[in-house]
Protein backbone atom coordinates (compact mmCIF):
# COMPACT_ATOMS: atom_id res chain seq x y z
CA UNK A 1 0.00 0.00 0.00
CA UNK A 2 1.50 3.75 -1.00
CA UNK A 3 1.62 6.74 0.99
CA UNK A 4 0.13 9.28 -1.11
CA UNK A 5 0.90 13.01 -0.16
CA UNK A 6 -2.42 15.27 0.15
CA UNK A 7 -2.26 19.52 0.53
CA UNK A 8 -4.82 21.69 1.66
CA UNK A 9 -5.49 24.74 -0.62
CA UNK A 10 -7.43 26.80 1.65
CA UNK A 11 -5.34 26.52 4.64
CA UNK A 12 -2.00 24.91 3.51
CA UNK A 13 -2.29 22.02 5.83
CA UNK A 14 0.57 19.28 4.14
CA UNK A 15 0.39 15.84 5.34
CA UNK A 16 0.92 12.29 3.88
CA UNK A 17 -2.17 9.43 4.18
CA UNK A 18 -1.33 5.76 3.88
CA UNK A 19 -3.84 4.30 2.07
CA UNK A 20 -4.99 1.55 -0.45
CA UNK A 21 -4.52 2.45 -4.49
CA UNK A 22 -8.45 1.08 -4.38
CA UNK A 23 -9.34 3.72 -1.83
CA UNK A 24 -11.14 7.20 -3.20
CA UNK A 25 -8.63 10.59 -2.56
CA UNK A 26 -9.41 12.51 0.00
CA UNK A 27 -11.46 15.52 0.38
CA UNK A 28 -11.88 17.01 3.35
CA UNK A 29 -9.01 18.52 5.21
CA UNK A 30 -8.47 17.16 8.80
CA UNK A 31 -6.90 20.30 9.82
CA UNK A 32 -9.72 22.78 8.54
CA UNK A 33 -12.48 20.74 7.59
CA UNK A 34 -12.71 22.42 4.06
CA UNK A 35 -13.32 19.68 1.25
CA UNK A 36 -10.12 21.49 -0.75
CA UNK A 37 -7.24 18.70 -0.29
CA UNK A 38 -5.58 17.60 -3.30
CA UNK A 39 -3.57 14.65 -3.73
CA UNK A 40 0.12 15.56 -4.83
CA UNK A 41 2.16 13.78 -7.40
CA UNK A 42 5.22 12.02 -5.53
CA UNK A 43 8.27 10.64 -6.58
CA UNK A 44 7.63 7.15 -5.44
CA UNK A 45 10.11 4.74 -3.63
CA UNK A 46 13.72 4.19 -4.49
CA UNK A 47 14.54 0.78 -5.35
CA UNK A 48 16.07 -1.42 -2.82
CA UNK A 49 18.49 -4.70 -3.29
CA UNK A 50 18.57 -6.74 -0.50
CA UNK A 51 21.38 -9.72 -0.89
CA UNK A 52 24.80 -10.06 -2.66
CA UNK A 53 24.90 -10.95 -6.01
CA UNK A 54 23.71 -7.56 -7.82
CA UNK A 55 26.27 -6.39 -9.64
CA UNK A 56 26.11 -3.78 -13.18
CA UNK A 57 27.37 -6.69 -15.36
CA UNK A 58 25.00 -9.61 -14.42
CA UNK A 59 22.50 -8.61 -17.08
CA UNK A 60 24.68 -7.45 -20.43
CA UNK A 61 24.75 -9.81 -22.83
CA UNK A 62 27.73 -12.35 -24.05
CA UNK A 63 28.67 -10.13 -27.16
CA UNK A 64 29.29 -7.15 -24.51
CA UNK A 65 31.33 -8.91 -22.63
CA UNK A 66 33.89 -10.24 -25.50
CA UNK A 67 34.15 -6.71 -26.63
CA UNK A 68 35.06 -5.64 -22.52
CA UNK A 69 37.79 -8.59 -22.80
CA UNK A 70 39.09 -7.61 -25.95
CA UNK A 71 39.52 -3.92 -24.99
CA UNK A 72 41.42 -4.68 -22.22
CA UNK A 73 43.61 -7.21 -24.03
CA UNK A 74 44.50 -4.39 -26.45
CA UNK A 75 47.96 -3.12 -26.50
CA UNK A 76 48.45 0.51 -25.78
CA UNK A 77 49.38 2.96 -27.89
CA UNK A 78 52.94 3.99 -28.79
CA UNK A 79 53.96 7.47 -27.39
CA UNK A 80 53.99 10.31 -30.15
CA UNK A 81 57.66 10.08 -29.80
CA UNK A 82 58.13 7.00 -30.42
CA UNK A 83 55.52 6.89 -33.63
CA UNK A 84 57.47 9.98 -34.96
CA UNK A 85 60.71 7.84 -35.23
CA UNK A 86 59.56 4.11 -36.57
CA UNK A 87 57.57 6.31 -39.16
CA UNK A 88 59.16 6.48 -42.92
CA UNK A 89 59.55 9.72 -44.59
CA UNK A 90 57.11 10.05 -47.20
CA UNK A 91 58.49 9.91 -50.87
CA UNK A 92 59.27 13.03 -53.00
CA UNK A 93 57.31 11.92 -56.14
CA UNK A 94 57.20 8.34 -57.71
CA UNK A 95 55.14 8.96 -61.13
CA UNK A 96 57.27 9.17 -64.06
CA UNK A 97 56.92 11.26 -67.20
């Protein structure tokens, strides 16, 4: 059963009613007596694990997890030093006339 949030426009009365999702909103304010609550909109409940075993990788799929394992296998890539001195020059000009 939710706990649904009501507010009082007349006098501003805020409160929170535990009730049934079956059950009819309430109308009359228990503070004033006015029939001017309305029911608010609330964010609803955070979702709670309880247990071990809940991890962000339990539901991905197998093709997701050959492309983590290949990433990581990877080698890493040479240093911009390094690159600039196994590189070849490039050629002056090989067509022929």
């Amino acid at each position: 059963m939710p706990t649904y949030e009501y507010a009082c426009s007349k006098c501003g009365h805020h409160f929170e009613k535990f009730q049934s999702m079956r059950d009819e909103p309430l109308k009359k304010c228990p503070s004033c007596g006015k029939p001017a609550l309305k029911r608010l909109i609330g964010g609803g409940a955070g979702l709670i694990f309880k247990g071990s075993g809940f991890y962000i990788t339990d539901y991905k799929n197998k093709g997701m997890a050959k492309a983590a394992a290949a990433e990581t296998k990877a080698p890493a890539a040479p240093k911009p030093a390094e690159a600039g001195a196994k590189a070849t020059p490039p050629a002056a000009s090989t067509s022929k006339k």
